[in-house]
N, C-alpha and C. Protein backbone atom coordinates (compact mmCIF):
# COMPACT_ATOMS: atom_id res chain seq x y z
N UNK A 1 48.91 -33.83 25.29
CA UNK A 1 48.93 -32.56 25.95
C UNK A 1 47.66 -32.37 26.76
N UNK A 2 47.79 -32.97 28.05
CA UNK A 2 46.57 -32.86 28.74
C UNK A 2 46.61 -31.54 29.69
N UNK A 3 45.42 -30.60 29.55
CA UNK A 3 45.37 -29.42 30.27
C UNK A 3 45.18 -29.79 31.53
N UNK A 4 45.83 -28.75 32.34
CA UNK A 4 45.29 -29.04 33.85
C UNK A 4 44.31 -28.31 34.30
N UNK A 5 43.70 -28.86 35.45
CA UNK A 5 42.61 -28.85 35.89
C UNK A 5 42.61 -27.28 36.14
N UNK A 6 43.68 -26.42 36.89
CA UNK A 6 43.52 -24.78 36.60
C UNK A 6 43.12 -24.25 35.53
N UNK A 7 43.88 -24.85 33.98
CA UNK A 7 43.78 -24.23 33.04
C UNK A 7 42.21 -24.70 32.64
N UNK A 8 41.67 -25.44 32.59
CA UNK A 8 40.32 -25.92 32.10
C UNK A 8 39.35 -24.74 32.61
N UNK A 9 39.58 -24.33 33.75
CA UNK A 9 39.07 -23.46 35.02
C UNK A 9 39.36 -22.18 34.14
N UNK A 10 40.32 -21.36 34.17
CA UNK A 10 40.61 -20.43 33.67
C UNK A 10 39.87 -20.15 32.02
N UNK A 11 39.79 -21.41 31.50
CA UNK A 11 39.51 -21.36 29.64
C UNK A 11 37.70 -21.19 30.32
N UNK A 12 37.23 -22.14 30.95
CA UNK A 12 35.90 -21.86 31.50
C UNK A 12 35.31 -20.54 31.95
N UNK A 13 35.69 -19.96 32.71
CA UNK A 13 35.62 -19.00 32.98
C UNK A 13 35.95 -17.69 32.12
N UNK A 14 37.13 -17.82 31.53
CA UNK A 14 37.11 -16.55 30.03
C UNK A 14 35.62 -17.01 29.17
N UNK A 15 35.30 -17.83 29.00
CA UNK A 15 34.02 -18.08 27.78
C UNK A 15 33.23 -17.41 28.96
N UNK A 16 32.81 -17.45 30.05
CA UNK A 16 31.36 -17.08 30.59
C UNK A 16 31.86 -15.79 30.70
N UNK A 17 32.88 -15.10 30.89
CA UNK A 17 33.19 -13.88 30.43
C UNK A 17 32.86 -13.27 29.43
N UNK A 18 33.35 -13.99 28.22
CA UNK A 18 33.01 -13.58 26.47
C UNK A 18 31.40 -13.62 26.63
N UNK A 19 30.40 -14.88 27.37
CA UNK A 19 29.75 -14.66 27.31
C UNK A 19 28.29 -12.84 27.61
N UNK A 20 29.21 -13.06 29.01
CA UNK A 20 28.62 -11.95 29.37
C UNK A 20 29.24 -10.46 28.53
N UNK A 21 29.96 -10.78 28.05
CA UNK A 21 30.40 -9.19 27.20
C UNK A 21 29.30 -9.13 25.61
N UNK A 22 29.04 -10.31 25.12
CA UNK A 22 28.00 -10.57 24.47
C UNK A 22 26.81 -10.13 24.72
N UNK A 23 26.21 -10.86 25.95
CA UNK A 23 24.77 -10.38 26.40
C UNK A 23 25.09 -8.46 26.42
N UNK A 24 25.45 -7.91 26.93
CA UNK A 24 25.56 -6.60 27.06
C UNK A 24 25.76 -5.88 25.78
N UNK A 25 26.39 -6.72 24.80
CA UNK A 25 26.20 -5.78 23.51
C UNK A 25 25.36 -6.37 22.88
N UNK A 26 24.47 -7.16 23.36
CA UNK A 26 22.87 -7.12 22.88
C UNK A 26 21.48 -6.27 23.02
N UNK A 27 22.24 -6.43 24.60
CA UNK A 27 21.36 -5.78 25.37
C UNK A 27 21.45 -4.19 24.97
N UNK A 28 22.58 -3.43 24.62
CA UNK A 28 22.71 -2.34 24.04
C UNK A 28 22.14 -1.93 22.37
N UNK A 29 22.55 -3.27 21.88
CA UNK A 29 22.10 -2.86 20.27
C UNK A 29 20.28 -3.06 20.59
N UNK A 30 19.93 -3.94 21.70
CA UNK A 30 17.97 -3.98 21.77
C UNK A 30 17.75 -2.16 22.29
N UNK A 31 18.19 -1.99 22.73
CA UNK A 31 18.27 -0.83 23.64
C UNK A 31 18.12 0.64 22.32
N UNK A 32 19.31 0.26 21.62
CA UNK A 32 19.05 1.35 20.16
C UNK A 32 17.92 1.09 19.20
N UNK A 33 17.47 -0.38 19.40
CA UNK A 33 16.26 -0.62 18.19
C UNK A 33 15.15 1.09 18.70
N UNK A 34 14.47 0.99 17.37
CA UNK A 34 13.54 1.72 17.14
C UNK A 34 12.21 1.35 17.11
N UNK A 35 11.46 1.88 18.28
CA UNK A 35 9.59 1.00 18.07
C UNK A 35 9.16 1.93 17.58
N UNK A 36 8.30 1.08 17.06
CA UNK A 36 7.02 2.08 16.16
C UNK A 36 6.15 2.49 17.33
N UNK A 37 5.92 3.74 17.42
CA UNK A 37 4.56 4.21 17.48
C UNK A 37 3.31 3.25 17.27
N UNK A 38 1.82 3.90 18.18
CA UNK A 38 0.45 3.23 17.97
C UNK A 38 0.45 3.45 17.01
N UNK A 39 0.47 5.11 16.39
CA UNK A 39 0.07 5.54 14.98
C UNK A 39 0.60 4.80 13.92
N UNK A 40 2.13 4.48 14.01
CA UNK A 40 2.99 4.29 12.91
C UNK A 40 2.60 2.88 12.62
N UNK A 41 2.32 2.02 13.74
CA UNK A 41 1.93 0.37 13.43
C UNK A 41 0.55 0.59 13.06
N UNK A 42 -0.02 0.82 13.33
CA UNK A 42 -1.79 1.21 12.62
C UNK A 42 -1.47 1.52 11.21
N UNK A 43 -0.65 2.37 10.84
CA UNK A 43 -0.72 3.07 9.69
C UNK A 43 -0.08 1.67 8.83
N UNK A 44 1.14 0.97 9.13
CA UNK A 44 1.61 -0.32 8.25
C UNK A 44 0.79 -1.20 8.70
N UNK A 45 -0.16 -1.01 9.42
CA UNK A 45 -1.11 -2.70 9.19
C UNK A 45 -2.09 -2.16 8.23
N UNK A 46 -2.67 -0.87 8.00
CA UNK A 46 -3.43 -0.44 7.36
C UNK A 46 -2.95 -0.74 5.59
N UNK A 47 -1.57 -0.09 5.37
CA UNK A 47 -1.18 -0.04 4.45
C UNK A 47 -0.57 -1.93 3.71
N UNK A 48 -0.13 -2.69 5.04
CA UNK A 48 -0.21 -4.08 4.57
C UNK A 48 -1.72 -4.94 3.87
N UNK A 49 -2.25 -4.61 4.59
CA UNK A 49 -4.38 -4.94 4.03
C UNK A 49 -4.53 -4.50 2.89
N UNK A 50 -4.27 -2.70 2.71
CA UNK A 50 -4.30 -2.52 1.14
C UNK A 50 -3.27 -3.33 0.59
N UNK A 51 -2.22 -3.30 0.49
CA UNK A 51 -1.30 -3.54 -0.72
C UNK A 51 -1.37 -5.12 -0.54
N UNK A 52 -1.81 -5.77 -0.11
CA UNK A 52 -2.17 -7.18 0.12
C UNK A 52 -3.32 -7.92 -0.30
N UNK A 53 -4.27 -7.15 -0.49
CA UNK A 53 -6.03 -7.07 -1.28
C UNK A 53 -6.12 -7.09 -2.58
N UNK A 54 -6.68 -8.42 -2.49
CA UNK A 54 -6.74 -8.55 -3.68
C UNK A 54 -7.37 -7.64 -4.98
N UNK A 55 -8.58 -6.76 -4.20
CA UNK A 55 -9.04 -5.80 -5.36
C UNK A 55 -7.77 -5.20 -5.56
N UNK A 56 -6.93 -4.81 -4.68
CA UNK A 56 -6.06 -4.03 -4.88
C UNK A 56 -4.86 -4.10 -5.79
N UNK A 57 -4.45 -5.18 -5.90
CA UNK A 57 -3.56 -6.09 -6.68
C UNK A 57 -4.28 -6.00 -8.04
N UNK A 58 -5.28 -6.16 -7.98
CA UNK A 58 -6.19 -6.35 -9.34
C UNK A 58 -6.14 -5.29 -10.14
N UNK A 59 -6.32 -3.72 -9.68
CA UNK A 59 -6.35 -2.88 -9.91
C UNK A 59 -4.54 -2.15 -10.07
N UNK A 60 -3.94 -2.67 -9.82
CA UNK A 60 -2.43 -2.77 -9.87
C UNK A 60 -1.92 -0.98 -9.15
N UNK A 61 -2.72 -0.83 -7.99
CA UNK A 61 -2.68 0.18 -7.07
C UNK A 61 -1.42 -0.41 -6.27
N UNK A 62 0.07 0.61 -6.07
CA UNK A 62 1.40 0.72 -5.88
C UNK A 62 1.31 0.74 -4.49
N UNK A 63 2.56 0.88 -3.29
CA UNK A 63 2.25 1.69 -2.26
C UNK A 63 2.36 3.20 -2.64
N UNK A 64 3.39 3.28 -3.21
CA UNK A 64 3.46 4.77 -3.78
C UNK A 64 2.12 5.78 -3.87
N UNK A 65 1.11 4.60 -4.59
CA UNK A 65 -0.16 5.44 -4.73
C UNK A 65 -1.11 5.56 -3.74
N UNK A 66 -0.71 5.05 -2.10
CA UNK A 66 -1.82 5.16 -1.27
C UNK A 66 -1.39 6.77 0.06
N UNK A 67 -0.53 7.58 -0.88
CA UNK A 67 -0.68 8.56 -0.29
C UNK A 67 -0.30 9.92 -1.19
N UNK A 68 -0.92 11.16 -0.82
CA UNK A 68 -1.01 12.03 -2.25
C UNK A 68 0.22 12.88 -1.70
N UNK A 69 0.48 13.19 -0.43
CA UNK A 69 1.78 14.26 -0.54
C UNK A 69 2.45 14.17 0.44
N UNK A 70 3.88 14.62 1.17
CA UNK A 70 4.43 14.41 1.85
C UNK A 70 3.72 14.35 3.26
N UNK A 71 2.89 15.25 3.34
CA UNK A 71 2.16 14.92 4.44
C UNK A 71 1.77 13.67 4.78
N UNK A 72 1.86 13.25 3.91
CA UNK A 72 0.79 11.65 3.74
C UNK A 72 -0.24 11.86 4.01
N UNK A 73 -0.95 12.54 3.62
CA UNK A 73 -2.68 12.74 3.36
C UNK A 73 -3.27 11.07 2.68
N UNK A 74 -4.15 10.75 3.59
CA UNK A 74 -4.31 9.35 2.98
C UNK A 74 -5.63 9.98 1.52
N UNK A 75 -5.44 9.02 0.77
CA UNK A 75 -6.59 9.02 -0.50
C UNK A 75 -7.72 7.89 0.22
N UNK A 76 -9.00 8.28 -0.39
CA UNK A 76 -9.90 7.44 -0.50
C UNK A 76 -9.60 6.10 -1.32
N UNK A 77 -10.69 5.29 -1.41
CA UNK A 77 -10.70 3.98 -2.03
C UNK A 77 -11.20 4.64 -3.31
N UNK A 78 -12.26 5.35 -3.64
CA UNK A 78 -12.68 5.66 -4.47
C UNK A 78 -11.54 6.44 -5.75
N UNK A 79 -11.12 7.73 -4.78
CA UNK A 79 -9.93 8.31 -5.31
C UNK A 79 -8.50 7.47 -6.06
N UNK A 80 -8.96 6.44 -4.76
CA UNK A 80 -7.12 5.66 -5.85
C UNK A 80 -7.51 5.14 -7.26
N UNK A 81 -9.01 4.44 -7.39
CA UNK A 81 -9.37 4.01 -8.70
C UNK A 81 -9.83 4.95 -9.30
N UNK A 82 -9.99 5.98 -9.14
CA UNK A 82 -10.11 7.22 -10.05
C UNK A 82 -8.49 7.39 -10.47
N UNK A 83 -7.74 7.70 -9.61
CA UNK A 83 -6.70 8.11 -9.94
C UNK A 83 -5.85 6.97 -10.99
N UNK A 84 -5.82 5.62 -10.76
CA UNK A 84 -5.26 4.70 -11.18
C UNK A 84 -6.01 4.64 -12.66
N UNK A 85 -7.42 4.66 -12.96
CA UNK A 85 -8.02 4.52 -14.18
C UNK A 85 -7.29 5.96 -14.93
N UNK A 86 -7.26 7.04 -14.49
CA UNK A 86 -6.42 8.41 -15.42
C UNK A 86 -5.44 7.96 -15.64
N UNK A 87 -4.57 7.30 -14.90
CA UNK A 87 -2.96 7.00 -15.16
C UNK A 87 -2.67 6.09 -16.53
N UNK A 88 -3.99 5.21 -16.07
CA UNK A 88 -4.10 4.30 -17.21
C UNK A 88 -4.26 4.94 -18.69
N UNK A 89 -5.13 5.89 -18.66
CA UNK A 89 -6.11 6.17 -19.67
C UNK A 89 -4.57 7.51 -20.76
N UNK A 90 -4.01 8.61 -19.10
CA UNK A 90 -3.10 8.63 -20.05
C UNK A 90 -2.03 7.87 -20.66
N UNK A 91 -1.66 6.59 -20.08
CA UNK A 91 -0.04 5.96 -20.37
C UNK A 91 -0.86 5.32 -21.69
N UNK A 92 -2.43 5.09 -21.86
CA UNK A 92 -2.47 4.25 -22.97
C UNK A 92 -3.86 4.98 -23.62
N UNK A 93 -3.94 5.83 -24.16
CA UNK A 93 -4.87 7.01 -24.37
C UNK A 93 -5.66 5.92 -25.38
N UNK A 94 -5.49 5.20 -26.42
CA UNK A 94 -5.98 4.16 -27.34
C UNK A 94 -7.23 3.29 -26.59
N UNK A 95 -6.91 3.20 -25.26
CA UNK A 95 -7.95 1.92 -24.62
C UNK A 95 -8.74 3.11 -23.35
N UNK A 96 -8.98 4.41 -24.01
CA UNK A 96 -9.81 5.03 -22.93
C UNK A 96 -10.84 4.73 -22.79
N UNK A 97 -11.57 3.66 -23.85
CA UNK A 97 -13.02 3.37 -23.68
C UNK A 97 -12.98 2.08 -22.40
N UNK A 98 -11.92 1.23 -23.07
CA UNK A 98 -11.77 -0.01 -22.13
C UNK A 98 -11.60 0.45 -20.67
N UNK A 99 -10.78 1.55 -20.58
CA UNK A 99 -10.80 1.39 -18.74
C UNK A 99 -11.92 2.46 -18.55
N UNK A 100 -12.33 3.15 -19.11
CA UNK A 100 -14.11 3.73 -18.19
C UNK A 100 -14.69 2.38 -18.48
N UNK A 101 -14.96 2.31 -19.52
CA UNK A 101 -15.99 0.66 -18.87
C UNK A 101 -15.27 0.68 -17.85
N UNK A 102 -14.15 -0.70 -17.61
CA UNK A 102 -13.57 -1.03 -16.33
C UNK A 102 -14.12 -0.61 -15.18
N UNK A 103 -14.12 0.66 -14.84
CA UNK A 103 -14.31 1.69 -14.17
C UNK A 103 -15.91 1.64 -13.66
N UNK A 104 -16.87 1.69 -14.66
CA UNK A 104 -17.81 1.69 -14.81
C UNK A 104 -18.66 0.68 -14.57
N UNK A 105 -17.74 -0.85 -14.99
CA UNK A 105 -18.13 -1.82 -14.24
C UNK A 105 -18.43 -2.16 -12.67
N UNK A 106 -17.52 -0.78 -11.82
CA UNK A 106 -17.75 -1.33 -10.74
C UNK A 106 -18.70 -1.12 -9.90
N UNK A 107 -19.89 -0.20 -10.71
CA UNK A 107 -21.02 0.01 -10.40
C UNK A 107 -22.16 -0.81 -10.25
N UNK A 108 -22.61 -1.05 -9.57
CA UNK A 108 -23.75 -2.50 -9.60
C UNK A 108 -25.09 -1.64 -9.90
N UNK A 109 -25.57 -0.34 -9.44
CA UNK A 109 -26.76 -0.05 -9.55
C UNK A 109 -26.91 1.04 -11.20
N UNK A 110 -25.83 0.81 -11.85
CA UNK A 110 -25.53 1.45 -13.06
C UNK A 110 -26.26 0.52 -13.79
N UNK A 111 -27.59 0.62 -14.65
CA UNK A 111 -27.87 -0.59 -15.86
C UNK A 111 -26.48 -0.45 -16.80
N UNK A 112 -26.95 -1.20 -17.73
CA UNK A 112 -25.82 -1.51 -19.06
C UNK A 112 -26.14 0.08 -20.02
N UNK A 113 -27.67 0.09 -20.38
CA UNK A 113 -28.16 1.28 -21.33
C UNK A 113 -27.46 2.42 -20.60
N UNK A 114 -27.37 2.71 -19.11
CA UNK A 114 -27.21 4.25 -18.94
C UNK A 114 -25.75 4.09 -18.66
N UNK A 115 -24.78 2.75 -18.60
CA UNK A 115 -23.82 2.53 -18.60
C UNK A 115 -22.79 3.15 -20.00
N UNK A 116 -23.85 2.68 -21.06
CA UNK A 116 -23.70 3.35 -21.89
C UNK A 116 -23.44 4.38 -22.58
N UNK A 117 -24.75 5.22 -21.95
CA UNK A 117 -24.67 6.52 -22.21
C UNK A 117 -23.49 7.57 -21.80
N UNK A 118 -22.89 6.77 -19.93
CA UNK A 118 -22.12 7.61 -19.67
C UNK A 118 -20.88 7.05 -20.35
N UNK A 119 -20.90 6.40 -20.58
CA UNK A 119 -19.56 5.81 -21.17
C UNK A 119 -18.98 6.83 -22.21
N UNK A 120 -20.47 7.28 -23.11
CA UNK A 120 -20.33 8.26 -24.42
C UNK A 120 -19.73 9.18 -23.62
N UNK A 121 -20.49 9.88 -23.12
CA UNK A 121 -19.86 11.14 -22.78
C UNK A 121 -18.88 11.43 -21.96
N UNK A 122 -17.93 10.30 -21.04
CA UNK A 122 -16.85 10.30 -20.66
C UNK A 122 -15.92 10.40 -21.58
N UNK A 123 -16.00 9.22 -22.64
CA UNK A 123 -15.41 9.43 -23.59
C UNK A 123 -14.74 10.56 -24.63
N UNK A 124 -15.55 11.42 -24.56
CA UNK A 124 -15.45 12.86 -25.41
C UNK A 124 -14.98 13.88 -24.14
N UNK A 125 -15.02 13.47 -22.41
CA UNK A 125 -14.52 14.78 -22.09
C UNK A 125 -12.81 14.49 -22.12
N UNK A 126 -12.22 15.86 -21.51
CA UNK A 126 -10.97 15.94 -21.83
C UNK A 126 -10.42 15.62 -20.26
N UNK A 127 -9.44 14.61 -20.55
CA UNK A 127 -9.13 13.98 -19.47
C UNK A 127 -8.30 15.13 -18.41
N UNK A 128 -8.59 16.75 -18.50
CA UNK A 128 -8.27 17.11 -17.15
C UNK A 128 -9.58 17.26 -16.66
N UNK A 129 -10.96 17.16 -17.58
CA UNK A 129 -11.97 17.21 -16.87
C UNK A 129 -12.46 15.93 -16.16
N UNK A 130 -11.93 14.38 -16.74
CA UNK A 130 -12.29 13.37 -16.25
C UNK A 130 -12.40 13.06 -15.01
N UNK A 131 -11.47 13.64 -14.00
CA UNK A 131 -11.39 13.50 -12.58
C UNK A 131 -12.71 13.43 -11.92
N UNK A 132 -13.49 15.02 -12.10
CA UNK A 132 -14.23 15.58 -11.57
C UNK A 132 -15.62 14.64 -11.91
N UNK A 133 -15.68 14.11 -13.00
CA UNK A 133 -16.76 13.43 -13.80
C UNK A 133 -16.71 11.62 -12.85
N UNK A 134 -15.49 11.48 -12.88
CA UNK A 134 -15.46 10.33 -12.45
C UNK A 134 -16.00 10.46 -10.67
N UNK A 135 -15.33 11.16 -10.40
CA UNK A 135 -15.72 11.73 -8.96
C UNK A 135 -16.71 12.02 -8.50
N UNK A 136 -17.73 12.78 -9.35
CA UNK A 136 -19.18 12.65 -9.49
C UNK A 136 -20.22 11.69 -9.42
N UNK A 137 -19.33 10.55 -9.61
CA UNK A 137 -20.17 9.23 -10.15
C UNK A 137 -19.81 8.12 -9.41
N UNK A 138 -18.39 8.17 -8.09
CA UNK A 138 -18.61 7.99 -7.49
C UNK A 138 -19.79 8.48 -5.79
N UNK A 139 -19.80 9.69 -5.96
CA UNK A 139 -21.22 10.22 -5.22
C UNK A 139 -22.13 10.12 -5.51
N UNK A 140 -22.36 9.94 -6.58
CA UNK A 140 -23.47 9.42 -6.93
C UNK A 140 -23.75 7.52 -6.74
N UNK A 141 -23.07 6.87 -6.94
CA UNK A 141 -23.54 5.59 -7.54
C UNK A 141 -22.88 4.78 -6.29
N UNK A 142 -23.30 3.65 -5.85
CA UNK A 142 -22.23 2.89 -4.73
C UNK A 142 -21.14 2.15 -5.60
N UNK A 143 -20.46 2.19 -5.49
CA UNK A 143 -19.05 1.62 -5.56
C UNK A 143 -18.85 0.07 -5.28
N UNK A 144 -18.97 -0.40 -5.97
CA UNK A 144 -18.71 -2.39 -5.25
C UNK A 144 -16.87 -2.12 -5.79
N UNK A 145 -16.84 -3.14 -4.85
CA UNK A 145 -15.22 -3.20 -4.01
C UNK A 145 -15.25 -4.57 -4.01
């Protein structure tokens, strides 16, 4: 069953047809894609670096946790490990000494003795006061990251 040379012509020509009905519903579905914004790509390269960092990973900081309210108010660096050490301290109230150390470790200009000391008295406050204490001590002390 050999086609003739019209019909070869005709089958040729329907495909560059199909073709071009293709390109156009490409060209329509590129046409509906959605670009990000400067802001919106700044904000996911920002948020890829954190959740990609290794302190960050270390500290087992969520995306969930790199913004406080619908607004998306961004948190500090300081704030998320404040916030992440409370989370800890309530889901496992038994090891509150272990994560202020933790915490406390990440102080470089903190000696061990006054490391100590605050350790005591973190210890004994009541963890709705801890925030403020911890927060304190980041203004006070530099922070290694």
């Amino acid at each position: 069953m050999d086609k003739t040379n019209n019909e070869i012509w005709k089958e040729f020509l329907s495909k560059i047809d199909n073709l071009n009905n293709n390109i156009l519903e490409l060209e329509k579905l590129i046409s509906e894609m959605s670009i990000l914004s400067r802001e919106e790509l700044i904000k996911k390269i920002h948020e890829d670096l954190l959740l990609k960092n290794i302190i960050f990973k270390n500290e087992g900081i969520l995306q969930k946790d790199l913004y406080k309210d619908k607004a998306e108010k961004q948190y500090s660096i300081p704030q998320l490990l404040i916030n992440k050490t409370i989370l800890d301290i309530r889901n496992t109230p038994v090891k509150k000494v272990f994560f202020l150390r933790k915490f406390l470790n990440k102080f470089s200009d903190i000696s061990e003795s006054d490391k100590t000391v605050l350790l005591n008295d973190l210890t004994r406050a009541d963890i709705n006061n801890l925030s403020e204490k911890l927060e304190s001590l980041t203004h006070t002390f530099k922070l290694n990251l």
